[in-house]
C-alpha atoms as a PDB file:
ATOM      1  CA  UNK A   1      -8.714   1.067  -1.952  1.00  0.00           C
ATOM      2  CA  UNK A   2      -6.650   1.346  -5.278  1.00  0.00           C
ATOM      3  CA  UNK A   3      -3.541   2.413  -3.437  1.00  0.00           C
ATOM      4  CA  UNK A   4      -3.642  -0.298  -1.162  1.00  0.00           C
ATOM      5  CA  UNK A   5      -4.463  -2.925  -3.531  1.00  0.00           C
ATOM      6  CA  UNK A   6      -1.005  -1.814  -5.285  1.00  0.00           C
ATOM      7  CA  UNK A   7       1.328  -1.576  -2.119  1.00  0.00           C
ATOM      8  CA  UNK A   8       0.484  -5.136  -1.068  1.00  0.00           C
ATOM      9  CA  UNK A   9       2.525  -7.272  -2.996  1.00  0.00           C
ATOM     10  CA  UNK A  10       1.032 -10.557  -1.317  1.00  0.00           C
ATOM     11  CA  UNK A  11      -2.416  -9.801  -2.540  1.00  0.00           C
ATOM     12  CA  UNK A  12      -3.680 -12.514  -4.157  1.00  0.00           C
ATOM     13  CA  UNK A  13      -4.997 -11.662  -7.604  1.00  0.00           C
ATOM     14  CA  UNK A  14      -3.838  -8.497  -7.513  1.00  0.00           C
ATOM     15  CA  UNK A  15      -4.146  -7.920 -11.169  1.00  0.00           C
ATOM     16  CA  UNK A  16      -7.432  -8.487 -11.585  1.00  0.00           C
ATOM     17  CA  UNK A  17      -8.602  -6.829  -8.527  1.00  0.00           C
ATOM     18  CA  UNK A  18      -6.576  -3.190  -9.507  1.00  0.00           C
ATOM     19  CA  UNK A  19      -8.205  -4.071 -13.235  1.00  0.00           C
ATOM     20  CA  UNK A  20     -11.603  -4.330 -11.543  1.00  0.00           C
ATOM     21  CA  UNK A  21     -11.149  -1.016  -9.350  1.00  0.00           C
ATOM     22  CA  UNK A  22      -9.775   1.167 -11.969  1.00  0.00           C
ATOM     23  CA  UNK A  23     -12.820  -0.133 -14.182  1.00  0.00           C
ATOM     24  CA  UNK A  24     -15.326   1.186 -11.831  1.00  0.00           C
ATOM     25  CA  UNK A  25     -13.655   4.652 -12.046  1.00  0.00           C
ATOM     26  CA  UNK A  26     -11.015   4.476  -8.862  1.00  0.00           C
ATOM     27  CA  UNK A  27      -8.444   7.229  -9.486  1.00  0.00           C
ATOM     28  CA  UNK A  28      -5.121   6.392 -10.575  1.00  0.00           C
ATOM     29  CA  UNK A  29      -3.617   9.449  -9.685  1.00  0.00           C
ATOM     30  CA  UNK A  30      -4.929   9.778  -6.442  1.00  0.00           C
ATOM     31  CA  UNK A  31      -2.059  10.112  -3.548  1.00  0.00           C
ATOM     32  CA  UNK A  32      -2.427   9.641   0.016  1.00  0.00           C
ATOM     33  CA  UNK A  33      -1.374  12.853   2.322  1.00  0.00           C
ATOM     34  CA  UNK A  34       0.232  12.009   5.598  1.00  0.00           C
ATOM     35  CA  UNK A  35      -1.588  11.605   8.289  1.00  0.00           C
ATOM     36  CA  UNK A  36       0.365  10.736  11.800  1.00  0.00           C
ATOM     37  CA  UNK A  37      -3.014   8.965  13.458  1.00  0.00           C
ATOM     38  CA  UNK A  38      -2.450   6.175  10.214  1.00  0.00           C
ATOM     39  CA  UNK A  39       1.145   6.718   9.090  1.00  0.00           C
ATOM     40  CA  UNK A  40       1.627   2.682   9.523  1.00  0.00           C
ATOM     41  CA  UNK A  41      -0.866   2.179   6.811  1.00  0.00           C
ATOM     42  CA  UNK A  42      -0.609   4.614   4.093  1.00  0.00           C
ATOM     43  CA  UNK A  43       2.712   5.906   2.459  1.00  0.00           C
ATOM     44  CA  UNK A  44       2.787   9.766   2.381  1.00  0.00           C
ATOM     45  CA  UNK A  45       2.253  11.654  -0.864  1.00  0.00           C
ATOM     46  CA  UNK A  46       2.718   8.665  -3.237  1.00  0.00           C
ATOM     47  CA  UNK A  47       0.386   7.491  -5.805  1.00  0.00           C
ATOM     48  CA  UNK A  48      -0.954   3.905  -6.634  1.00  0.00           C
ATOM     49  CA  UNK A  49       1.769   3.593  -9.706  1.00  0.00           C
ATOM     50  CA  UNK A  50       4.402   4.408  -7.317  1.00  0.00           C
ATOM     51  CA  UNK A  51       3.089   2.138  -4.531  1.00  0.00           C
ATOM     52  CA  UNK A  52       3.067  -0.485  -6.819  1.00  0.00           C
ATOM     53  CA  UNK A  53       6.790  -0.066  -7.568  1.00  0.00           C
ATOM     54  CA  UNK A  54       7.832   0.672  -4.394  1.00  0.00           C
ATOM     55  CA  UNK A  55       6.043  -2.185  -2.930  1.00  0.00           C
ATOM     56  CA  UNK A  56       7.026  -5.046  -5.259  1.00  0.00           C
ATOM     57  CA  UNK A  57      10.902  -5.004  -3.544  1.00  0.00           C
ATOM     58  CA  UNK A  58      10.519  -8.446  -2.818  1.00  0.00           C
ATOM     59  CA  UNK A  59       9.260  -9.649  -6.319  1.00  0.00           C
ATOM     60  CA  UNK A  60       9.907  -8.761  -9.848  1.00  0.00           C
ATOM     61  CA  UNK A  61       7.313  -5.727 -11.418  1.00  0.00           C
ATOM     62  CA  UNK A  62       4.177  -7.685 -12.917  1.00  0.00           C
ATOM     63  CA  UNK A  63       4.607  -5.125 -16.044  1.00  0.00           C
ATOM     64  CA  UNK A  64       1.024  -6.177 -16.754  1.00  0.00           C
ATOM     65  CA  UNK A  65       0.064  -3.892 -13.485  1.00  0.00           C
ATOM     66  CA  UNK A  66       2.341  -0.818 -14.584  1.00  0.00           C
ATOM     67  CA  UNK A  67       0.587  -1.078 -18.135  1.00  0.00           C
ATOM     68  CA  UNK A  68      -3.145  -1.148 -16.860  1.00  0.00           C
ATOM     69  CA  UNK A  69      -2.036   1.893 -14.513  1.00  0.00           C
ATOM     70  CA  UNK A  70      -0.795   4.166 -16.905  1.00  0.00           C
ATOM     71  CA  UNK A  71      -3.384   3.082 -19.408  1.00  0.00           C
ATOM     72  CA  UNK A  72      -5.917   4.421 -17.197  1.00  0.00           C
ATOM     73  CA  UNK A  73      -4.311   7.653 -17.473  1.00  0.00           C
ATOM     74  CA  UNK A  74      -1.168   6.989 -14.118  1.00  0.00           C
ATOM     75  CA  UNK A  75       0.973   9.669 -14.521  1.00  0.00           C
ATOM     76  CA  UNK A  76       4.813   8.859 -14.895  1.00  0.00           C
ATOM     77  CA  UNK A  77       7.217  11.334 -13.146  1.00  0.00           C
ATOM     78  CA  UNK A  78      10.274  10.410 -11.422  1.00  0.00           C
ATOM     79  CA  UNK A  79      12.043  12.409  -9.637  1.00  0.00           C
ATOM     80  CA  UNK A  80      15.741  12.781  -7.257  1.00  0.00           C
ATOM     81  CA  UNK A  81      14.074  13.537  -4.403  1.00  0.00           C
ATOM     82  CA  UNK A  82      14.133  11.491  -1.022  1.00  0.00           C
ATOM     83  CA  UNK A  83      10.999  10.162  -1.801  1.00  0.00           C
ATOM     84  CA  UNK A  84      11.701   8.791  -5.241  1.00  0.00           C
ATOM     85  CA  UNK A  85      10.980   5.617  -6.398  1.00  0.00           C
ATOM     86  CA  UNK A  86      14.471   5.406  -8.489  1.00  0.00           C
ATOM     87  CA  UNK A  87      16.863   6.316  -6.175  1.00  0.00           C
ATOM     88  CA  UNK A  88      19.995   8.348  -8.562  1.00  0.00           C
END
C-alpha cells in the first residue's frame, strides 16, 4: 500500500495518508520486484521514495512527502542507471 500511495500523484490527501501508513510501521524501503501477470500496476524494483519522485512528473515534489520518507529511515541513492530517477 505505501508504494502505491506514493506513485499516485492524484491521491487526494496523500500526505496524510503516507504519514498514517508509515506510522503504523509500513516499510519505506520496501521495493516492488517485477512481476509480468501485474507489470501495469507496480513499477519494477523501485522503492516508495523513488515512486514518489518519479510519479510527481506532472506536479512539483510536495518536499513535505520526501521529508516524512526519509525521516522514517527512506534510503537516498541515486544512481546512472536506466532506471534512475535523475536521469545524467
Amino acid at each position: 500500500p505505501l508504494i502505491l500511495a506514493c506513485q499516485l500523484s492524484n491521491l487526494k490527501n496523500q500526505y496524510s495518508i503516507i504519514k498514517c501508513l508509515l506510522e503504523n510501521d509500513a516499510e519505506p524501503n520496501q521495493s516492488v520486484s517485477f512481476n509480468p501477470q501485474h507489470q501495469h500496476q507496480h513499477i519494477p524494483y523501485r522503492t516508495p521514495l523513488v515512486a514518489y519522485i518519479k510519479h510527481a512528473y506532472d506536479r512539483r515534489l510536495d518536499m513535505r512527502i520526501v521529508r516524512l520518507l526519509i525521516g522514517y529511515g527512506a534510503r537516498v541513492s541515486f544512481s546512472r542507471g536506466r532506471d534512475s530517477v535523475l536521469r545524467f
